[in-house]
N, C-alpha and C. Protein backbone atom coordinates (compact mmCIF):
# COMPACT_ATOMS: atom_id res chain seq x y z
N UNK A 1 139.93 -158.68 -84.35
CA UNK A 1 140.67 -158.79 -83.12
C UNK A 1 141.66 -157.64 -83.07
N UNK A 2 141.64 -156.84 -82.23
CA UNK A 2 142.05 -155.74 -81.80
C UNK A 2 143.29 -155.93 -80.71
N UNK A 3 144.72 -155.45 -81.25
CA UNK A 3 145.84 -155.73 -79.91
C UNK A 3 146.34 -154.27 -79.87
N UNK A 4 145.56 -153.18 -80.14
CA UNK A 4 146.05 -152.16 -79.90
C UNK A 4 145.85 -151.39 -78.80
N UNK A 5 146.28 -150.71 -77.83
CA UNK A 5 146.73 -150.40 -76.30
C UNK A 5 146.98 -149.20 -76.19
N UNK A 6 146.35 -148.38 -75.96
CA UNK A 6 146.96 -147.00 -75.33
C UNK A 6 148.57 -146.96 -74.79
N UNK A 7 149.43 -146.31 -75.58
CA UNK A 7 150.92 -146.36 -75.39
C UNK A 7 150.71 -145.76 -73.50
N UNK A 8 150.21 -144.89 -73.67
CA UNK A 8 150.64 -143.92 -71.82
C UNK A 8 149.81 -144.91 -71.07
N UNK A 9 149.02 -146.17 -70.79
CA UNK A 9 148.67 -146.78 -70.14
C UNK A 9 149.27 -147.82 -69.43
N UNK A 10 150.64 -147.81 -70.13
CA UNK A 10 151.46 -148.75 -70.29
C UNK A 10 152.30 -148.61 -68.62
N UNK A 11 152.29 -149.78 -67.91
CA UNK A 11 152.89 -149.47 -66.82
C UNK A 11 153.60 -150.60 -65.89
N UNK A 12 153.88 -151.18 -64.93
CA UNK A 12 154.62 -152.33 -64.50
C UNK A 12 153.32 -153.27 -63.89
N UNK A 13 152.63 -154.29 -64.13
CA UNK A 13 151.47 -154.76 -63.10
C UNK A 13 149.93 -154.63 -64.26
N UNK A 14 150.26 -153.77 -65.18
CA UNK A 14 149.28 -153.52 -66.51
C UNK A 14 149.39 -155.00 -67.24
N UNK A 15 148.69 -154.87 -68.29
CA UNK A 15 148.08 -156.13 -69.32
C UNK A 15 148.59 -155.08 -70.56
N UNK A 16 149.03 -156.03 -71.24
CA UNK A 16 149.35 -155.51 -72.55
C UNK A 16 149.49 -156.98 -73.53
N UNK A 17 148.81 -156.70 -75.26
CA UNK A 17 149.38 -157.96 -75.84
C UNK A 17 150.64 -157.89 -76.49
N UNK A 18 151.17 -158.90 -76.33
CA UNK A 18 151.94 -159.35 -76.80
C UNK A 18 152.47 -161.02 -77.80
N UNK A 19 153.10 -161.34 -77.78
CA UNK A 19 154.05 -162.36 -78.67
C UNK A 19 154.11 -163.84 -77.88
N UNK A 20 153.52 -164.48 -77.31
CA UNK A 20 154.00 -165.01 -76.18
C UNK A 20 155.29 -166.48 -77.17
N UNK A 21 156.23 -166.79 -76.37
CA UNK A 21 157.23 -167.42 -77.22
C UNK A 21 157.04 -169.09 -77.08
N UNK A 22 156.27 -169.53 -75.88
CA UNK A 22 156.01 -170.55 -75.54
C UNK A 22 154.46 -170.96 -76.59
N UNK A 23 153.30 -170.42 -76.23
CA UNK A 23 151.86 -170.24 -77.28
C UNK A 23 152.10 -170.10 -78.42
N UNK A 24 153.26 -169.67 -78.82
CA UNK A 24 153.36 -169.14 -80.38
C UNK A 24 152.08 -168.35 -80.70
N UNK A 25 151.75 -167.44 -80.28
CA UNK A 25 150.26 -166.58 -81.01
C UNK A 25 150.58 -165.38 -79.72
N UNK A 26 149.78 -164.44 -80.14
CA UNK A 26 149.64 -163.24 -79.54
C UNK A 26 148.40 -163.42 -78.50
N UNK A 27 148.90 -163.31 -77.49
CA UNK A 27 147.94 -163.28 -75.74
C UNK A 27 147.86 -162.06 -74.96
N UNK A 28 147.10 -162.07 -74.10
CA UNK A 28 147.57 -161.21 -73.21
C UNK A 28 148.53 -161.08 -72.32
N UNK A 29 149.54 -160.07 -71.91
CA UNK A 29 150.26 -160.39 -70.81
C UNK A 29 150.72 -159.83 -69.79
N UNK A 30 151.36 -159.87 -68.62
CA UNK A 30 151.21 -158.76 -67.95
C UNK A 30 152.84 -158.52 -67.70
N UNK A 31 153.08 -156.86 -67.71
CA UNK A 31 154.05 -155.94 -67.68
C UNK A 31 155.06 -156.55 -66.44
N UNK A 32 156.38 -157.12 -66.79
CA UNK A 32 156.81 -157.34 -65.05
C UNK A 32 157.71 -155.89 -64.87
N UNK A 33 158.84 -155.65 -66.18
CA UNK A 33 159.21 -154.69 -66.04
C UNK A 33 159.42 -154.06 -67.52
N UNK A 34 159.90 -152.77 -66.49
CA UNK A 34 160.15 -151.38 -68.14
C UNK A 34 161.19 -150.86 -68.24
N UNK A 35 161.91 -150.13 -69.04
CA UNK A 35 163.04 -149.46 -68.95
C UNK A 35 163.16 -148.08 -69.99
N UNK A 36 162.51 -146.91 -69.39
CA UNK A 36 162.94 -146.22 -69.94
C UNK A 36 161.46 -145.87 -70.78
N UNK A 37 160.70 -146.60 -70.23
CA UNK A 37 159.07 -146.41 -70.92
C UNK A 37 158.88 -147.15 -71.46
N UNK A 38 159.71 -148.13 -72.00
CA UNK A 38 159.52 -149.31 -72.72
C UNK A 38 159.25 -150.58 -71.75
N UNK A 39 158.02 -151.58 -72.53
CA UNK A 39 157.60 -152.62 -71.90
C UNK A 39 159.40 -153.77 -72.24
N UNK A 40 159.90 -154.39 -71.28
CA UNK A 40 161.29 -155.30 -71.29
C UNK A 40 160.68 -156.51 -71.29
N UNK A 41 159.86 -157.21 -69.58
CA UNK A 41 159.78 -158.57 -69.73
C UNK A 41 158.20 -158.38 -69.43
N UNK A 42 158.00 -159.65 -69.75
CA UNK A 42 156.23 -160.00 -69.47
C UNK A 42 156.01 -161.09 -69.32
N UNK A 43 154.97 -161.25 -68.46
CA UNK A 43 154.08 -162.89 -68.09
C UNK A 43 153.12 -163.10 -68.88
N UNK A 44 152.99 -164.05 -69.49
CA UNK A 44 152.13 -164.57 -70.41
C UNK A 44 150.78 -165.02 -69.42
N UNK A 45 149.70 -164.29 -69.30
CA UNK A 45 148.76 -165.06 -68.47
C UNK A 45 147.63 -166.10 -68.97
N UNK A 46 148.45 -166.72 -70.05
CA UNK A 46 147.91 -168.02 -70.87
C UNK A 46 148.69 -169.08 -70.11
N UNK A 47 149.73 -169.36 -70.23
CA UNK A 47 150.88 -169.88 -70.09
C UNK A 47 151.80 -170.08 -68.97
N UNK A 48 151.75 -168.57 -68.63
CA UNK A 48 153.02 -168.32 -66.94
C UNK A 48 153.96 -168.57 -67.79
N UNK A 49 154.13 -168.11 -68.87
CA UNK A 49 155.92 -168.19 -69.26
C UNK A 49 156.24 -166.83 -69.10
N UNK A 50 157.65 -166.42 -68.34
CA UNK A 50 158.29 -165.05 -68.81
C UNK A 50 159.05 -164.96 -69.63
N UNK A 51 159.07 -163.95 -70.34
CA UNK A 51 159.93 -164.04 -71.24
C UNK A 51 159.89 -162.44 -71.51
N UNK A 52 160.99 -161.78 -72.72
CA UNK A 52 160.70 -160.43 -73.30
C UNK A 52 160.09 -160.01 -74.29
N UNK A 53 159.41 -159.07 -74.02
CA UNK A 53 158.37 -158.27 -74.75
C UNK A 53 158.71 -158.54 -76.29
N UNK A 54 157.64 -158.87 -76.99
CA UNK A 54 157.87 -159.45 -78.35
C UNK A 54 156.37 -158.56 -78.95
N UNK A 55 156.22 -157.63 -79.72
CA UNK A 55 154.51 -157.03 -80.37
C UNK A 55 154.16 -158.13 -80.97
N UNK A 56 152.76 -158.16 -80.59
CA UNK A 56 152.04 -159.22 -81.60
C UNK A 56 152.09 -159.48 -82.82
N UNK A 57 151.80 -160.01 -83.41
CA UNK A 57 152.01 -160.81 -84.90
C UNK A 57 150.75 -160.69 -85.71
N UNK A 58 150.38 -159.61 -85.87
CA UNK A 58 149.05 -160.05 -86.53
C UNK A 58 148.96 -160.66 -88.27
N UNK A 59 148.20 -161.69 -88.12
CA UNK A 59 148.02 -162.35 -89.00
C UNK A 59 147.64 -161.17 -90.61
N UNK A 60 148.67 -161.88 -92.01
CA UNK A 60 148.11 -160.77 -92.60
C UNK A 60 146.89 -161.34 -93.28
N UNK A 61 146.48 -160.00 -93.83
CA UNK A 61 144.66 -160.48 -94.40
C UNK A 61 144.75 -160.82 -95.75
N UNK A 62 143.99 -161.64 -96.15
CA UNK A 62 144.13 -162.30 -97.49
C UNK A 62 144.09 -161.70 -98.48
N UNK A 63 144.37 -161.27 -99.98
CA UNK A 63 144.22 -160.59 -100.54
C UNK A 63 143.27 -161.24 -101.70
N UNK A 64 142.16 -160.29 -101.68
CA UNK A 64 140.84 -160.09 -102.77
C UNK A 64 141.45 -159.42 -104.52
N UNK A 65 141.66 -160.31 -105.05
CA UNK A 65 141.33 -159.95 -106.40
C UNK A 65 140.28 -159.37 -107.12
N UNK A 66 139.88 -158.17 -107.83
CA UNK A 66 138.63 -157.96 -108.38
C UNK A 66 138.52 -159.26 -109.64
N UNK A 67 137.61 -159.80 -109.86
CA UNK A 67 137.42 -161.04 -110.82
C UNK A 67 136.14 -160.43 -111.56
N UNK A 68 136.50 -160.52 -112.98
CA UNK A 68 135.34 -160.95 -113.49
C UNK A 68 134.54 -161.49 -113.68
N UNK A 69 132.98 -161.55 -113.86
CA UNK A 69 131.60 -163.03 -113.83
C UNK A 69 132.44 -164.02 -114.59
N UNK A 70 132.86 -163.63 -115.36
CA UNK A 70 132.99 -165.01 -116.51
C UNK A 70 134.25 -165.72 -115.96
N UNK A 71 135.21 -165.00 -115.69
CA UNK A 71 136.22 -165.55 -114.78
C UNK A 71 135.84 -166.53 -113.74
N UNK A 72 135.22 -165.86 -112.45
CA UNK A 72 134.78 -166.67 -112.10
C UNK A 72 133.87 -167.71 -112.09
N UNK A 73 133.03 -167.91 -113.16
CA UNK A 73 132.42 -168.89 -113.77
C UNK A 73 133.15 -170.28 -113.93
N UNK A 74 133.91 -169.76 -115.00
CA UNK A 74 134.94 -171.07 -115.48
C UNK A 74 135.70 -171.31 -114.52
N UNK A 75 136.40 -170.79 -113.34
CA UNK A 75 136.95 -171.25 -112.78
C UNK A 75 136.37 -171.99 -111.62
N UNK A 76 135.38 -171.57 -111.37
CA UNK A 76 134.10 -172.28 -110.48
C UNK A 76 134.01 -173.96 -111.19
N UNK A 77 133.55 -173.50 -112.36
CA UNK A 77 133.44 -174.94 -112.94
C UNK A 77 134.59 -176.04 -113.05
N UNK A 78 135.66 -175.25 -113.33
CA UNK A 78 136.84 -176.28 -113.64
C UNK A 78 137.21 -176.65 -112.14
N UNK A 79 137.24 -175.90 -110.95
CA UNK A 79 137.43 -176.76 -109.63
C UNK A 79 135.77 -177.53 -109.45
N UNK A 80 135.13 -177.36 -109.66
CA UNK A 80 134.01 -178.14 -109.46
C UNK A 80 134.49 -179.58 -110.11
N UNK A 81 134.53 -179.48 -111.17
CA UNK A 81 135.07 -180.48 -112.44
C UNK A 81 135.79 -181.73 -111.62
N UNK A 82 137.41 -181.42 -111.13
CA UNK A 82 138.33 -181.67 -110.64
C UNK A 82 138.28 -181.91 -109.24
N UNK A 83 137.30 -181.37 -108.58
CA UNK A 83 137.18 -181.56 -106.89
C UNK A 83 135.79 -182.77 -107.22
N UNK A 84 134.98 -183.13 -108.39
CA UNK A 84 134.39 -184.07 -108.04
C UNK A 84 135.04 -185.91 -108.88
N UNK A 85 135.60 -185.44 -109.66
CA UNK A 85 136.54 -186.50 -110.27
C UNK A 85 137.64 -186.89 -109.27
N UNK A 86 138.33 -186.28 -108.04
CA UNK A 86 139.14 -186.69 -107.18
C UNK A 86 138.34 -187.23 -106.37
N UNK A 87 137.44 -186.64 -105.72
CA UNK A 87 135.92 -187.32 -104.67
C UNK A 87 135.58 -188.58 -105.35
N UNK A 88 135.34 -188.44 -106.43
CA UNK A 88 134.59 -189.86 -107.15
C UNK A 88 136.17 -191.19 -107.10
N UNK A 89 137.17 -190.60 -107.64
CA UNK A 89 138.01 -191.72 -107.32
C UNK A 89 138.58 -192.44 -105.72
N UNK A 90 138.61 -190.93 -105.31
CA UNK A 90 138.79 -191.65 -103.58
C UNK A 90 137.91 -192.58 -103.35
N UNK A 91 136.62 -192.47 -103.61
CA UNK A 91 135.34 -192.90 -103.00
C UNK A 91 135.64 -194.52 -103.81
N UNK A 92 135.36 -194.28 -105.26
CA UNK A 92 135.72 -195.63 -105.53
C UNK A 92 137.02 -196.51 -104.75
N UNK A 93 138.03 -196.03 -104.71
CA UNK A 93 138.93 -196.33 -103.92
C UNK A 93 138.68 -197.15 -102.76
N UNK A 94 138.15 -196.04 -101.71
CA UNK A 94 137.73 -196.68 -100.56
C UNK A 94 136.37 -198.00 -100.69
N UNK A 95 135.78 -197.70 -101.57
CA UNK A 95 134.74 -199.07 -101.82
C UNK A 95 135.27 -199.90 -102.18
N UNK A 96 136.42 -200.13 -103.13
CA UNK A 96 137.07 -201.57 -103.40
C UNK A 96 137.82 -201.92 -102.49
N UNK A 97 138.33 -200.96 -101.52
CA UNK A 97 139.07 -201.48 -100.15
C UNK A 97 138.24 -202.02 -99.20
N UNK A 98 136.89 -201.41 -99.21
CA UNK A 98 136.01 -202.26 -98.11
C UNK A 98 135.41 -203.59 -98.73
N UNK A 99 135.37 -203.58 -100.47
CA UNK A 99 135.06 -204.81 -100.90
C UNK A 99 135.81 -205.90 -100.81
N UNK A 100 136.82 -205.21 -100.72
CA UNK A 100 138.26 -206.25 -100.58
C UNK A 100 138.11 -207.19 -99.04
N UNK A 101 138.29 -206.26 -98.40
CA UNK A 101 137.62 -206.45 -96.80
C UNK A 101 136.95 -207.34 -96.46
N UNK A 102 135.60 -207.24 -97.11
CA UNK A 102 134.42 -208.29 -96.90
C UNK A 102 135.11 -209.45 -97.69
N UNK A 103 135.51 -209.59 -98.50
CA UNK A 103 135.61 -210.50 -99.62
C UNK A 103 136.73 -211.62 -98.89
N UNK A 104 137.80 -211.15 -98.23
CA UNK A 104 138.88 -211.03 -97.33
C UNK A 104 138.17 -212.21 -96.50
N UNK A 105 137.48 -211.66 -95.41
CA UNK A 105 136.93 -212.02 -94.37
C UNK A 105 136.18 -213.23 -94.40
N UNK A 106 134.58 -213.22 -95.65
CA UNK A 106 134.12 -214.38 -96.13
C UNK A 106 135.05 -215.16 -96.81
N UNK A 107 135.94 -215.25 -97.21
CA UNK A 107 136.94 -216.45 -97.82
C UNK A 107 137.21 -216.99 -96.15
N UNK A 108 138.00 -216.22 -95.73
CA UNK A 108 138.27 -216.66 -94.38
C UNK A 108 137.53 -217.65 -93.40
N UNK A 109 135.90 -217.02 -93.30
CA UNK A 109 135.29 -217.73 -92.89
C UNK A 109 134.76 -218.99 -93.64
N UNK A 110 134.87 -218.61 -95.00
CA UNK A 110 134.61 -220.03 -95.53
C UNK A 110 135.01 -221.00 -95.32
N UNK A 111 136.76 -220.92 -95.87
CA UNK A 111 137.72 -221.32 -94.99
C UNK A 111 137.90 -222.22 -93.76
N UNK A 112 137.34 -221.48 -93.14
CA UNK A 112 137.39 -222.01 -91.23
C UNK A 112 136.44 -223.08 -90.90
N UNK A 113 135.21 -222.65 -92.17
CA UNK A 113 134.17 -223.35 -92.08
C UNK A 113 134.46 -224.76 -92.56
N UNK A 114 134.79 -224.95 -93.78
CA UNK A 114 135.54 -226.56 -94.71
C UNK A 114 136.44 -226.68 -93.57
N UNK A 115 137.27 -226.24 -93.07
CA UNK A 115 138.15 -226.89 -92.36
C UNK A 115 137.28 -227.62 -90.65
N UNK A 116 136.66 -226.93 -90.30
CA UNK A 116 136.04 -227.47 -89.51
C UNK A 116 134.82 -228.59 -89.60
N UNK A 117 134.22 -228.25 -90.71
CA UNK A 117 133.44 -229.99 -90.76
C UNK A 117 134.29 -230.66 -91.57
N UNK A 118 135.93 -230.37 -92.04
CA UNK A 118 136.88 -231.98 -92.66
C UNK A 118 136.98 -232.81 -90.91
N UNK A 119 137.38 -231.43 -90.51
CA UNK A 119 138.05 -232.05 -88.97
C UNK A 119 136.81 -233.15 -87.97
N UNK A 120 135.29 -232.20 -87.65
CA UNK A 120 134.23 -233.09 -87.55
C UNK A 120 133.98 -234.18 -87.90
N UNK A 121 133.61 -234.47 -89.22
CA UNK A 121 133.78 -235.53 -90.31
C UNK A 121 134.72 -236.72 -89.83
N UNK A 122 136.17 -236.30 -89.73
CA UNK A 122 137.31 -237.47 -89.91
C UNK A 122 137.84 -237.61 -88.61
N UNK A 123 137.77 -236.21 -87.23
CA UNK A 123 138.02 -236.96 -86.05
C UNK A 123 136.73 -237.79 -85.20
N UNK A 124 137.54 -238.80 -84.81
CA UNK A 124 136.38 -239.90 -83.90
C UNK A 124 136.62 -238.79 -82.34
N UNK A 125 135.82 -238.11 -82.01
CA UNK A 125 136.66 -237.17 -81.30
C UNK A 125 136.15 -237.48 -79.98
N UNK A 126 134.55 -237.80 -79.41
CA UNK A 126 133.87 -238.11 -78.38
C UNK A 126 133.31 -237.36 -78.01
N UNK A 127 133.80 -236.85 -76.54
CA UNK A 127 133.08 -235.79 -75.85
C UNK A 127 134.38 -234.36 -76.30
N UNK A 128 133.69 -233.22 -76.52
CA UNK A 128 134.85 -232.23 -76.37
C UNK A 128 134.98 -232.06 -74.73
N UNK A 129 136.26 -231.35 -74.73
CA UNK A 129 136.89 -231.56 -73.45
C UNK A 129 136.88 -229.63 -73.09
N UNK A 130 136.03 -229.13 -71.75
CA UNK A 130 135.75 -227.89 -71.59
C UNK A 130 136.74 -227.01 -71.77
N UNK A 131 136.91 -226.04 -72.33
CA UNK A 131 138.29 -225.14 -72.35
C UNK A 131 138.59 -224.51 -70.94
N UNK A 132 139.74 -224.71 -70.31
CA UNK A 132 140.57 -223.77 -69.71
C UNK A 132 141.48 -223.44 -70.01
N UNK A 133 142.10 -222.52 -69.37
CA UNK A 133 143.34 -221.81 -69.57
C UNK A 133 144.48 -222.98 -68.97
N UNK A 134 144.17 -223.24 -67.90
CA UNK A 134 145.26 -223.85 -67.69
C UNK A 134 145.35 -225.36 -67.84
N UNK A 135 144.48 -225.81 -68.85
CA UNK A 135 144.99 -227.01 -69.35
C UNK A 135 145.92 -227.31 -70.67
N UNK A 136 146.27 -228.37 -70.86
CA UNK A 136 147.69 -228.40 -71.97
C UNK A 136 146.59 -229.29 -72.78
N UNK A 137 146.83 -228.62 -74.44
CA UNK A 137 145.83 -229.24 -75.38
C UNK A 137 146.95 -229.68 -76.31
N UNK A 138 146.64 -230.63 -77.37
CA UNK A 138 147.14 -231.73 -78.57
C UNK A 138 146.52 -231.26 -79.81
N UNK A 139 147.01 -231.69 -80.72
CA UNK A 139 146.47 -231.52 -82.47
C UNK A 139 145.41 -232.04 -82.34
N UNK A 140 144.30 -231.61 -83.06
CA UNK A 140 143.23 -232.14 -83.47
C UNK A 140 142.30 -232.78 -82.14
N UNK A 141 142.71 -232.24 -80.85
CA UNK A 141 142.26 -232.23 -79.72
C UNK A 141 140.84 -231.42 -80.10
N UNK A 142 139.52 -232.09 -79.48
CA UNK A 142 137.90 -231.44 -79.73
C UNK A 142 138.14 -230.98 -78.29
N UNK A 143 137.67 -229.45 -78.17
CA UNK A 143 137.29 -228.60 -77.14
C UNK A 143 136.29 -227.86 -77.34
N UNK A 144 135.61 -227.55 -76.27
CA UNK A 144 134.35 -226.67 -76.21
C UNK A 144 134.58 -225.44 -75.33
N UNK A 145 134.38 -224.45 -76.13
CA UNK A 145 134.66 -223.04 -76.06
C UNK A 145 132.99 -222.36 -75.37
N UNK A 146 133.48 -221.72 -74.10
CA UNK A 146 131.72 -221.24 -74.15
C UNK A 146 131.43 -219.77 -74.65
N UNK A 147 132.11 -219.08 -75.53
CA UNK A 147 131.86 -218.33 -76.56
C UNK A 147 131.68 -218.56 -78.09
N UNK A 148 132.86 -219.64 -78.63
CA UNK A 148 132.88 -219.78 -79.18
C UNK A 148 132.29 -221.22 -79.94
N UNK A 149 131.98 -222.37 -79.28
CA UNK A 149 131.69 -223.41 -78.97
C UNK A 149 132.43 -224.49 -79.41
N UNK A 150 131.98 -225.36 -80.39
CA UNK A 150 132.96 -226.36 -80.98
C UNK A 150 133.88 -226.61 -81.60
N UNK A 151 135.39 -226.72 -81.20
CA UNK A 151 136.69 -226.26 -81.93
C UNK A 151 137.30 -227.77 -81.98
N UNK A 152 137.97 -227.23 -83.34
CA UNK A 152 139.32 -228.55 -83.14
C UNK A 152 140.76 -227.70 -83.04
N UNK A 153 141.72 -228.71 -82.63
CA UNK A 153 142.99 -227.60 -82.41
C UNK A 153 143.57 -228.21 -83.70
N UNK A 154 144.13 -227.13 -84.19
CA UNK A 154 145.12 -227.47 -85.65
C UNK A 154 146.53 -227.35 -85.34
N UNK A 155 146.93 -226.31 -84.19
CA UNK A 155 148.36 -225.98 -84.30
C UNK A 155 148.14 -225.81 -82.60
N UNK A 156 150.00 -226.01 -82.11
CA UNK A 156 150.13 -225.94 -81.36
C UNK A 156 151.91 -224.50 -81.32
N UNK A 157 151.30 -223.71 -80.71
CA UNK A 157 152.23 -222.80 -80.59
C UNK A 157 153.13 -222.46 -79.31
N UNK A 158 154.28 -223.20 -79.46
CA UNK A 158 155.03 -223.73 -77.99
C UNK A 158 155.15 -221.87 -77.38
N UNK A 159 155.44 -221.66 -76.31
CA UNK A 159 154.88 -222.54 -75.19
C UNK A 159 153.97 -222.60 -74.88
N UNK A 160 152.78 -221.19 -74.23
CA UNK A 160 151.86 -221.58 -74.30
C UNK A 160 150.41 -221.25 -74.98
N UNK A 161 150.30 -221.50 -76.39
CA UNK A 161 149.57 -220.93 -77.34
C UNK A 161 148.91 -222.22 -78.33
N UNK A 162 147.62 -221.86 -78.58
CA UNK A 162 147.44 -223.07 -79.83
C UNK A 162 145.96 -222.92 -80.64
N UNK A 163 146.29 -223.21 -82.01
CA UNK A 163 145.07 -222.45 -82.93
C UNK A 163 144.09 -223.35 -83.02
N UNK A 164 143.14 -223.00 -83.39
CA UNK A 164 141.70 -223.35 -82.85
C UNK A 164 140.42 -223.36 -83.87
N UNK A 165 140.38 -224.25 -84.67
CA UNK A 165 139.24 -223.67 -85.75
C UNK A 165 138.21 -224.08 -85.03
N UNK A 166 137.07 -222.97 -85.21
CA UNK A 166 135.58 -222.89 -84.59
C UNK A 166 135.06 -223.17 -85.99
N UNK A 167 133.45 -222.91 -86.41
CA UNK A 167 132.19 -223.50 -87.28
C UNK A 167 132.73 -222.18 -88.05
N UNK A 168 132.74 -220.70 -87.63
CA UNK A 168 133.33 -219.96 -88.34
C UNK A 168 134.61 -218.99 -88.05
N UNK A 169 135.66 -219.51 -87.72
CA UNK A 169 136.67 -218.81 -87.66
C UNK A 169 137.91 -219.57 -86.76
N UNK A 170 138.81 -218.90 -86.64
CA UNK A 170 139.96 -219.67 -86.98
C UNK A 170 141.20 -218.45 -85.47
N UNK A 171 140.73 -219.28 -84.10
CA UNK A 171 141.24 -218.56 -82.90
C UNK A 171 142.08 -219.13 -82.44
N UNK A 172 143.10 -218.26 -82.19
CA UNK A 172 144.65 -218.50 -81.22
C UNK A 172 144.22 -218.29 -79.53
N UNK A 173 144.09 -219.14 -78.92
CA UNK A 173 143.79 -219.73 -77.35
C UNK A 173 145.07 -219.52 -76.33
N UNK A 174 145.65 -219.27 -75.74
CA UNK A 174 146.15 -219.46 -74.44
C UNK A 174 145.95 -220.99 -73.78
N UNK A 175 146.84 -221.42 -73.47
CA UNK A 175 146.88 -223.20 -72.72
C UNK A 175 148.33 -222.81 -71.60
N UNK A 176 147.74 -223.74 -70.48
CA UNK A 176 149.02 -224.03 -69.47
C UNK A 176 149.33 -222.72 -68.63
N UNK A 177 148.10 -222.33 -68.29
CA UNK A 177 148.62 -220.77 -67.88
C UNK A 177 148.01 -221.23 -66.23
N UNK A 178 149.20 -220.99 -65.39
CA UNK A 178 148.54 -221.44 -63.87
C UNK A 178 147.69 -220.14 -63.24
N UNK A 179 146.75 -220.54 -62.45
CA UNK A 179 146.02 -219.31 -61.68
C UNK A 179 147.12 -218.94 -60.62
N UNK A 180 147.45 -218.05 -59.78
CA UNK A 180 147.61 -217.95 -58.91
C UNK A 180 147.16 -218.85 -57.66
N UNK A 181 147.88 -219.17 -56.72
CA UNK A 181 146.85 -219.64 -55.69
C UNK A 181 146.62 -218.58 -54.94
N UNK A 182 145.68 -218.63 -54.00
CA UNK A 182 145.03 -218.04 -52.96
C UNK A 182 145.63 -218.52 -51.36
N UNK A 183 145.78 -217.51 -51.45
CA UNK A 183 146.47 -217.21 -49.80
C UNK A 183 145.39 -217.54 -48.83
């Protein structure tokens, strides 16, 4: 990348690069004014910021060591070494976090599951009663969910909230919530 410019081309309404202060990086920009031959302010035509003439920044270039084979050999190997012993532990890492996860989750659902055929089992419950929103539900109240299907309520979370074990899992519901009426 090339920001070098013919100095005598240089004029008020010209393109020249520069610094821009808003982009932080070197853009093109255009000349508003000069003084004396010198570029003063400029428009950034990235940006539309004005501001004063700042020379570009060029990035410096990396510097190449001559290395010897064997040099770089061993040192090849020893980051090889070390970049796959950090890979291998992240990795394990992240697998006992997703084992954890699953492991997490099936307890959970196990969980939800015993708790829902104790509740089956020991409430005389009848018909479950269809879920809406805006009805007010009781402990151990049987409702039928049409996503989720057969629930008992375990908790009631004033005001209007209440938990819900399904066959597998264990949902916080909304109760007592009025529709709007219709005009």
């Amino acid at each position: 990348m090339s920001f070098a410019k013919p100095l005598d081309d240089l004029r008020v309404g010209g393109e020249i690069d520069a610094q821009c202060t808003k982009c932080r990086r070197p853009t093109n920009h255009r000349i508003v004014s000069m003084m004396e031959g010198t570029v003063k302010h400029v428009v950034c035509l990235t940006c539309n910021s004005q501001h004063n003439f700042r020379p570009p920044v060029i990035p410096a270039a990396k510097k190449t060591v001559a290395k010897t084979s064997s040099t770089k050999t061993t040192e090849s190997k020893a980051k090889t070494a070390t970049g796959k012993a950090k890979t291998a532990r992240s990795g394990e890492l992240k697998e006992v976090a997703v084992k954890d996860k699953k492991t997490q989750i099936q307890e959970l659902e196990e969980q939800a599951s015993r708790l829902w055929l104790e509740r089956k089992e020991s409430c005389n419950y009848g018909a479950p009663e269809p879920y809406l929103k805006e009805s007010i539900y009781h402990l151990d109240q049987a409702i039928d969910h049409p996503s989720f299907g057969l629930g008992f309520v375990t908790k009631v979370l004033p005001p209007s909230k209440f938990e819900v074990v399904f066959e597998n899992s264990i949902k916080v519901l909304i109760m007592d919530i009025a529709r709007p009426k219709k005009l």
